[in-house]
N, C-alpha and C. Protein backbone atom coordinates (compact mmCIF):
# COMPACT_ATOMS: atom_id res chain seq x y z
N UNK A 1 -18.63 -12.60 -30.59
CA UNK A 1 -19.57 -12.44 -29.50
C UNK A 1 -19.51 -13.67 -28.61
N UNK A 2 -20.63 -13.39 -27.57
CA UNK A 2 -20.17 -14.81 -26.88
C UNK A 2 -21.23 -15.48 -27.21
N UNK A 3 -20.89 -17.14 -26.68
CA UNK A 3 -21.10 -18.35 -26.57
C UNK A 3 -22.76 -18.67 -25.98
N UNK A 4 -23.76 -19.17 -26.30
CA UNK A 4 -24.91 -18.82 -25.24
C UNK A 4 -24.71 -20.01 -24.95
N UNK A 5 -23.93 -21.31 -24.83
CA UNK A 5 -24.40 -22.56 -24.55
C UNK A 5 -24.07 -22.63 -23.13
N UNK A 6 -24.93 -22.96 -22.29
CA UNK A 6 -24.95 -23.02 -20.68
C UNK A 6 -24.49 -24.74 -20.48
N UNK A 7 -23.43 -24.70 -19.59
CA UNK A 7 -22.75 -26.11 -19.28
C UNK A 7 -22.98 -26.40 -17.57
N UNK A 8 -23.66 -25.46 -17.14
CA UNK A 8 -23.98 -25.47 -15.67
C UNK A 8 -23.10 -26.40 -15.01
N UNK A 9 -22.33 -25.78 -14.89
CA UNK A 9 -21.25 -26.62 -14.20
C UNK A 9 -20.43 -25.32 -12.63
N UNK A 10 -20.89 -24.11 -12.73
CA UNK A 10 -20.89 -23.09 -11.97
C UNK A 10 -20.68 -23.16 -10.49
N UNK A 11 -22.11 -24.00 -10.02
CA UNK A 11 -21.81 -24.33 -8.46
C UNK A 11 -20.39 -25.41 -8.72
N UNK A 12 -20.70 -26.40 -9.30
CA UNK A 12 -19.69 -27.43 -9.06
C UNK A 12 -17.93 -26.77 -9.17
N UNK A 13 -17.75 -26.22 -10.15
CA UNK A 13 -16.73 -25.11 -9.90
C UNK A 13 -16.55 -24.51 -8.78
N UNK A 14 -16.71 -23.84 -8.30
CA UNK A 14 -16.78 -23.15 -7.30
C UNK A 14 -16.53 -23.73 -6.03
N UNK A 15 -17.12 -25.37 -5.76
CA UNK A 15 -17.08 -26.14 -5.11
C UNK A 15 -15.74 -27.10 -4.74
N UNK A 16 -15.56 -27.21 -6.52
CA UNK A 16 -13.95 -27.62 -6.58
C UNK A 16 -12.68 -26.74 -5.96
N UNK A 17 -12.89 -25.42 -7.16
CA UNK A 17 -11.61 -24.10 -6.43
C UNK A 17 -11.94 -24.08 -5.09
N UNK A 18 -12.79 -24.21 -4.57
CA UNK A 18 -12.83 -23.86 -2.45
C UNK A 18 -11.98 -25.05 -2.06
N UNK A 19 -12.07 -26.34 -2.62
CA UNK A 19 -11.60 -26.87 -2.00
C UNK A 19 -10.08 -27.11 -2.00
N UNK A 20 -9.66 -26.61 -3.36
CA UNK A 20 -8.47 -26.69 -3.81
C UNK A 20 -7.76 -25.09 -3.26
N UNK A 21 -8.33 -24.56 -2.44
CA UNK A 21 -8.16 -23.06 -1.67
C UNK A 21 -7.26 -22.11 -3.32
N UNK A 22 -8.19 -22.08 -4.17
CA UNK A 22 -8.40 -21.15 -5.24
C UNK A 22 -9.00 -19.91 -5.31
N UNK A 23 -8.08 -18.65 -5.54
CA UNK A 23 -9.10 -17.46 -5.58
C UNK A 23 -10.58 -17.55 -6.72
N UNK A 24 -11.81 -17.09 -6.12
CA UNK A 24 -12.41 -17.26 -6.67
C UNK A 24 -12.92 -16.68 -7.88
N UNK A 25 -12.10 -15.92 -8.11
CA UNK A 25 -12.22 -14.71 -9.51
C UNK A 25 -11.34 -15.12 -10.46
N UNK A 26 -10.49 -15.79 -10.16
CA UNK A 26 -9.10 -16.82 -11.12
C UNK A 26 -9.38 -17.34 -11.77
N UNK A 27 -10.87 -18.30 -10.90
CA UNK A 27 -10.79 -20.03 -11.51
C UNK A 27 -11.86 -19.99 -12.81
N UNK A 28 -11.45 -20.63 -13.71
CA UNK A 28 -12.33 -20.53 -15.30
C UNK A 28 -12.45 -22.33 -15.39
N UNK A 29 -13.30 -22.74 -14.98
CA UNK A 29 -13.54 -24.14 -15.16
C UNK A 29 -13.43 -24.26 -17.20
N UNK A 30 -13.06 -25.43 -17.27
CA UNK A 30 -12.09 -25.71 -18.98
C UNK A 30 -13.80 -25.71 -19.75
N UNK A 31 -15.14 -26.12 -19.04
CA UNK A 31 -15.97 -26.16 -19.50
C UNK A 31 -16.93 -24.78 -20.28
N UNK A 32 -16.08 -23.86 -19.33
CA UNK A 32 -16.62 -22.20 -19.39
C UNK A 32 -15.62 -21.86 -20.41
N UNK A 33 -14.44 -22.34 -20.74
CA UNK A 33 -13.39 -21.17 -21.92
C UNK A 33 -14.03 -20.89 -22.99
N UNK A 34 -14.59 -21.48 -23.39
CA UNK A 34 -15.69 -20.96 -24.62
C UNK A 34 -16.17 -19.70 -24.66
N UNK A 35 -16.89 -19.10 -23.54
CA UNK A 35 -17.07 -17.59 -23.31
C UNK A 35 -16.04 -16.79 -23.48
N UNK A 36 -16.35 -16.09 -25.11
CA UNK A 36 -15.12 -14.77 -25.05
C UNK A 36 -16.36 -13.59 -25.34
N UNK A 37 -15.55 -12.28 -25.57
CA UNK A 37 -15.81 -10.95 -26.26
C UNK A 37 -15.11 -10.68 -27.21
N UNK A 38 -15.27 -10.99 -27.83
CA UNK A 38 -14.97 -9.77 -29.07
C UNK A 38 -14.40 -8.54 -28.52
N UNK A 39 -13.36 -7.48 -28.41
CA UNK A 39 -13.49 -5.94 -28.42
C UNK A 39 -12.59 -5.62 -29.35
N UNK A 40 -13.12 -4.02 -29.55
CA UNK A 40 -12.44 -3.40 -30.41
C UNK A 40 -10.68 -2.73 -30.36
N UNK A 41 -9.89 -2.86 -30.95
CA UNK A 41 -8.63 -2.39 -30.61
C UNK A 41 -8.71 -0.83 -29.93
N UNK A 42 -9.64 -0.32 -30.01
CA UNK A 42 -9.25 1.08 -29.07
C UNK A 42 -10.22 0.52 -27.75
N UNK A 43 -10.64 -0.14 -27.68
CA UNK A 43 -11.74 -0.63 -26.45
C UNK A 43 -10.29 -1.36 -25.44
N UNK A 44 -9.93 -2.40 -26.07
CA UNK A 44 -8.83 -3.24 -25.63
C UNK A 44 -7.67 -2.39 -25.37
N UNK A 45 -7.08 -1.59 -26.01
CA UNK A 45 -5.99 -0.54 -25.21
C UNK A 45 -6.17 0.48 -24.09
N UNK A 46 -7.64 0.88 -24.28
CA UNK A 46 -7.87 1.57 -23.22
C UNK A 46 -7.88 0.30 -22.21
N UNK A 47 -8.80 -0.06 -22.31
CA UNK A 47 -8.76 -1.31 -20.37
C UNK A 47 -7.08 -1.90 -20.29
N UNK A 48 -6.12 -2.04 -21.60
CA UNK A 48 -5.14 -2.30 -20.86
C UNK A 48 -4.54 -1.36 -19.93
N UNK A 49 -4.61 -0.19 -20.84
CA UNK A 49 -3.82 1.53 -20.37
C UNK A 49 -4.58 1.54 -19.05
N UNK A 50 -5.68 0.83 -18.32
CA UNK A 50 -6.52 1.25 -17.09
C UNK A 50 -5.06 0.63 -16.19
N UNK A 51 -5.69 -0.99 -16.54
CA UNK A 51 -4.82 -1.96 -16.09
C UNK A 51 -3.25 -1.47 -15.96
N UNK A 52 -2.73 -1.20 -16.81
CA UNK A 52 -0.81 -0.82 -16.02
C UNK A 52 -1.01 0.28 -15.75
N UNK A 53 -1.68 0.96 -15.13
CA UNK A 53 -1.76 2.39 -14.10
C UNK A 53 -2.13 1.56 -12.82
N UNK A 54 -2.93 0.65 -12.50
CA UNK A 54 -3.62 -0.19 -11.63
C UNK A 54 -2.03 -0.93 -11.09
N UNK A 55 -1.39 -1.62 -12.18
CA UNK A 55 -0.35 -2.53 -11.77
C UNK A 55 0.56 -1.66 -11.30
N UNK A 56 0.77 0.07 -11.68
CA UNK A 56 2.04 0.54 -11.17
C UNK A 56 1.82 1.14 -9.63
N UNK A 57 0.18 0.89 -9.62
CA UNK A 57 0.16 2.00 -8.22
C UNK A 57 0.39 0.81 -7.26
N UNK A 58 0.00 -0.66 -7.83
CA UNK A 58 0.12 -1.93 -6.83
C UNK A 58 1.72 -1.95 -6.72
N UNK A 59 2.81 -1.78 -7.56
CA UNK A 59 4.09 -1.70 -7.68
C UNK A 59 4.47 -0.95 -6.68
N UNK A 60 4.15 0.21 -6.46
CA UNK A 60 4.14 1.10 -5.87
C UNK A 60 4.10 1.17 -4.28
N UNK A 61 2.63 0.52 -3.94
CA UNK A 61 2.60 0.16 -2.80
C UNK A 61 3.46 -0.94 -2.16
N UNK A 62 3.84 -1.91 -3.21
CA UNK A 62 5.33 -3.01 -2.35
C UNK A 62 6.55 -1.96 -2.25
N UNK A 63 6.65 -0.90 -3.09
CA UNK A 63 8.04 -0.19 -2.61
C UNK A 63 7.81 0.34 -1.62
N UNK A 64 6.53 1.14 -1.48
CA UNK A 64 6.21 1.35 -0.02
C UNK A 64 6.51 0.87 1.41
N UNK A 65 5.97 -0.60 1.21
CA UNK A 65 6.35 -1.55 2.21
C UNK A 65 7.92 -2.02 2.65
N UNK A 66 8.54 -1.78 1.35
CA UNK A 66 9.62 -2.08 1.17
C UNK A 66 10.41 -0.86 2.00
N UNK A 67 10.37 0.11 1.98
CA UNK A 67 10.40 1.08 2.18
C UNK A 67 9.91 1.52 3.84
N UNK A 68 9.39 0.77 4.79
CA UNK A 68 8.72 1.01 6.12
C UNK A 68 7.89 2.13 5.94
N UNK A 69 7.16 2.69 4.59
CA UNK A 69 5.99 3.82 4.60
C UNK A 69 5.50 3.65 6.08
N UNK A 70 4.63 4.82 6.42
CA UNK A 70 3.74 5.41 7.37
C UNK A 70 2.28 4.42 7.21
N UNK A 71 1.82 3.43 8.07
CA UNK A 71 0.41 2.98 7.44
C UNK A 71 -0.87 3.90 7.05
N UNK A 72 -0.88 4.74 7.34
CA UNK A 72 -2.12 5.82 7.17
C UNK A 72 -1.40 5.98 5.48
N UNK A 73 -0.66 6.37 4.92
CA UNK A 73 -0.18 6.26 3.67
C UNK A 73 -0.22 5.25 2.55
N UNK A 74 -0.28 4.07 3.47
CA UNK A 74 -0.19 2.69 2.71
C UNK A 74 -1.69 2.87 2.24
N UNK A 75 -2.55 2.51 3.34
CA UNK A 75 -4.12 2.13 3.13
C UNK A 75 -4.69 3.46 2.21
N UNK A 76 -3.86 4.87 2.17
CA UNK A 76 -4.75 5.85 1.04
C UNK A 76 -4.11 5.37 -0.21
N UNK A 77 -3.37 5.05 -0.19
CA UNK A 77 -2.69 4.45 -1.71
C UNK A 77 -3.54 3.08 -2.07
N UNK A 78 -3.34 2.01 -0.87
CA UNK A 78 -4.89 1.07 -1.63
C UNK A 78 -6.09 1.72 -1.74
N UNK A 79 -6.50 2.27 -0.79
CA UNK A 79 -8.10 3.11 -1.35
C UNK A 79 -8.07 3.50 -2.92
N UNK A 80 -6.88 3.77 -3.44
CA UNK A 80 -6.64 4.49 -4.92
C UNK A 80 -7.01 3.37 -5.79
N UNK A 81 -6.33 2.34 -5.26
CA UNK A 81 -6.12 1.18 -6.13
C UNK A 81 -7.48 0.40 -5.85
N UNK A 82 -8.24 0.35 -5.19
CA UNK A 82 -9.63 -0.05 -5.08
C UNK A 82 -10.96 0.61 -5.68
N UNK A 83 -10.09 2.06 -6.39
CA UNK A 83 -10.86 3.12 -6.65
C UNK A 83 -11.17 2.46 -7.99
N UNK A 84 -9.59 2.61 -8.36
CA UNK A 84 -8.86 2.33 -9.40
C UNK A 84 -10.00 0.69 -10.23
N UNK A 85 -9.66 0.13 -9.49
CA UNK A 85 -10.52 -1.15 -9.91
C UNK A 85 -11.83 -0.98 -10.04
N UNK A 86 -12.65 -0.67 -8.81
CA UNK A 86 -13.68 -0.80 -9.36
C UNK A 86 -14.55 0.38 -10.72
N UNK A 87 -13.52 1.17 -10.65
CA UNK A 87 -13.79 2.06 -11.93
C UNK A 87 -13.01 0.97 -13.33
N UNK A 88 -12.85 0.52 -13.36
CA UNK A 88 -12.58 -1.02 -14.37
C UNK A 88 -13.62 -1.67 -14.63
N UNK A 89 -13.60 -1.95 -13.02
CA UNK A 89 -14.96 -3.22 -13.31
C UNK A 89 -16.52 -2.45 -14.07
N UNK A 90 -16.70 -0.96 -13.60
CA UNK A 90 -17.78 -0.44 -14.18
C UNK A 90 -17.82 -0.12 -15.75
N UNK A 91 -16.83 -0.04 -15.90
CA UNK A 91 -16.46 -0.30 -17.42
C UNK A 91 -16.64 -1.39 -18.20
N UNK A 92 -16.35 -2.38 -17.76
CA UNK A 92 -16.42 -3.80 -18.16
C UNK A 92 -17.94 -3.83 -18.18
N UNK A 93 -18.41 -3.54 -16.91
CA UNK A 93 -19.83 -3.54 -16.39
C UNK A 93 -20.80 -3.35 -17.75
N UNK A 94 -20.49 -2.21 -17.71
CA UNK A 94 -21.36 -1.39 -18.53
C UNK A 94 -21.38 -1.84 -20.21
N UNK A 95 -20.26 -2.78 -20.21
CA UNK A 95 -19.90 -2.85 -21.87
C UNK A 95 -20.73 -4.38 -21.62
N UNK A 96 -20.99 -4.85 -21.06
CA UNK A 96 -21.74 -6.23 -20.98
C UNK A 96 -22.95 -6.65 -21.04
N UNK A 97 -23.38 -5.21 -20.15
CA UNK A 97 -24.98 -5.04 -20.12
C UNK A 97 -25.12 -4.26 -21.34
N UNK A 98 -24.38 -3.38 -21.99
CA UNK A 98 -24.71 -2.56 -23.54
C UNK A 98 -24.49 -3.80 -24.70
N UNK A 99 -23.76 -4.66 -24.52
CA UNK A 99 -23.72 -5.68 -25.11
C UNK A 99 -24.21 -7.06 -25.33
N UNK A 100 -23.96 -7.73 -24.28
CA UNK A 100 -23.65 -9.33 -24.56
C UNK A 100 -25.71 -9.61 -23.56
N UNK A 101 -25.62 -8.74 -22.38
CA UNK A 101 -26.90 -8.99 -21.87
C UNK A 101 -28.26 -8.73 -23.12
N UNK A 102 -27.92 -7.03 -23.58
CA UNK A 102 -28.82 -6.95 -24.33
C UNK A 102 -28.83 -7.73 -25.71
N UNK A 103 -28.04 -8.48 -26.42
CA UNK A 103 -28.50 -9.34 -27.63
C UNK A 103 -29.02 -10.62 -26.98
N UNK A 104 -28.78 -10.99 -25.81
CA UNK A 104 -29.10 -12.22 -25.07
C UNK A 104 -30.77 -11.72 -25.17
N UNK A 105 -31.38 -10.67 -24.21
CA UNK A 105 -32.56 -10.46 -24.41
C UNK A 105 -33.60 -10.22 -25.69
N UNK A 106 -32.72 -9.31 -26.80
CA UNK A 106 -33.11 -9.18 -28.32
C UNK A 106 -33.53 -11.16 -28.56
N UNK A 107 -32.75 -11.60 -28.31
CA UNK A 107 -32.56 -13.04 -28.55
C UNK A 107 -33.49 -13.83 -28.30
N UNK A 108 -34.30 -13.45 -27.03
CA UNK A 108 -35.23 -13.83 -26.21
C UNK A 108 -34.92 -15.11 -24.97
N UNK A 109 -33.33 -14.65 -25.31
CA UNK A 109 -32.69 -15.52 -23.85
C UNK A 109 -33.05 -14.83 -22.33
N UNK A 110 -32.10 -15.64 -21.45
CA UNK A 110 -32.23 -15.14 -20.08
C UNK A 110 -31.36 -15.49 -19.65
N UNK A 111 -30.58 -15.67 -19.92
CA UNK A 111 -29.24 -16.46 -19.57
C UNK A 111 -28.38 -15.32 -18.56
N UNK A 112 -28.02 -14.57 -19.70
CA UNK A 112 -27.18 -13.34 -19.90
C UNK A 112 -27.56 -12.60 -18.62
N UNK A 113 -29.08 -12.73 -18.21
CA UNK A 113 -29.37 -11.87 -17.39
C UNK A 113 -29.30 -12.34 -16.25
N UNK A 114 -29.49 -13.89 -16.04
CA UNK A 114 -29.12 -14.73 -14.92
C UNK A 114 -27.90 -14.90 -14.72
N UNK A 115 -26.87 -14.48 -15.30
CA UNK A 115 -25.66 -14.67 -15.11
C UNK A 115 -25.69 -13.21 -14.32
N UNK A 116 -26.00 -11.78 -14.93
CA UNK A 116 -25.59 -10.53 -14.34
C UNK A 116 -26.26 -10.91 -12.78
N UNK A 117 -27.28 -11.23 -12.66
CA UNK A 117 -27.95 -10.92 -11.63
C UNK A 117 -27.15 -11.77 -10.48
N UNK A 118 -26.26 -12.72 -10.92
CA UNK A 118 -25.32 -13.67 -9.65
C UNK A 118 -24.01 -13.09 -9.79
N UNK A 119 -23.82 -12.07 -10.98
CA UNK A 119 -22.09 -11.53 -10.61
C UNK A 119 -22.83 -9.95 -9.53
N UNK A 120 -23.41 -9.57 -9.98
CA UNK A 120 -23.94 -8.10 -9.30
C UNK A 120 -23.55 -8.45 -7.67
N UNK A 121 -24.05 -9.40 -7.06
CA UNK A 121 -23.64 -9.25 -5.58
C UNK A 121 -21.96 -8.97 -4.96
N UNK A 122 -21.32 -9.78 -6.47
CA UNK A 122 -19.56 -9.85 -6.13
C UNK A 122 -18.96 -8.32 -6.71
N UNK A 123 -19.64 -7.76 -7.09
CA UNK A 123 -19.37 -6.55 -7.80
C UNK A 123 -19.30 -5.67 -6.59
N UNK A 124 -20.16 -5.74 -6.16
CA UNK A 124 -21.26 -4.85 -5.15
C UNK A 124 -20.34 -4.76 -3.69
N UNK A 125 -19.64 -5.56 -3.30
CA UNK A 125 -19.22 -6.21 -1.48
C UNK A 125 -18.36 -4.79 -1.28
């Protein structure tokens, strides 16, 4: 399960990768690796099996390009792959708040929930 120890180091992260022009979904400050999950081997094959359907349709779209595709073609093939993702992320979503939020609260933390409530806006755009 995960880690509850808070190293608040979050803004300052964030502060660093901007400046170092880092995507901001990449960067795992060395202070945060501590946070894992646990999942189960059929939990973990399915999100990979999501993931290389995700990577072949992205494959896909560089042959496209490669290829001088039609742009009205290109952008419905990313719409797929945006589909594609955020039906991932609701997965993930959902296994976090069934999980790691609710023993945080059983727990009588708030952590868990202050963390959802600052990823929810990046989820959301």
């Amino acid at each position: 399960m995960e880690d509850t120890r808070k190293c608040g180091c979050e803004d300052t992260a964030k502060e660093k990768k901007q400046a170092a022009g880092e995507a901001e979904e990449m960067f795992i400050p060395d202070c945060c690796r501590h946070k894992t999950r646990e999942r189960s081997e059929k939990e973990y094959k399915d999100l990979c099996n999501r993931l290389n359907r995700i990577e072949g349709q992205v494959r896909g779209v560089k042959r496209m390009l490669e290829n001088n595709a039609y742009c009205p073609d290109i952008i419905t093939q990313v719409s797929a792959i945006n589909a594609a993702l955020n039906s991932f992320n609701k997965v993930i979503l959902a296994d976090h708040i069934r999980t790691c939020v609710t023993d945080d609260i059983r727990d009588g933390g708030t952590q868990k929930v202050d963390e959802l409530l600052k990823l929810l806006p990046k989820v959301m755009k």
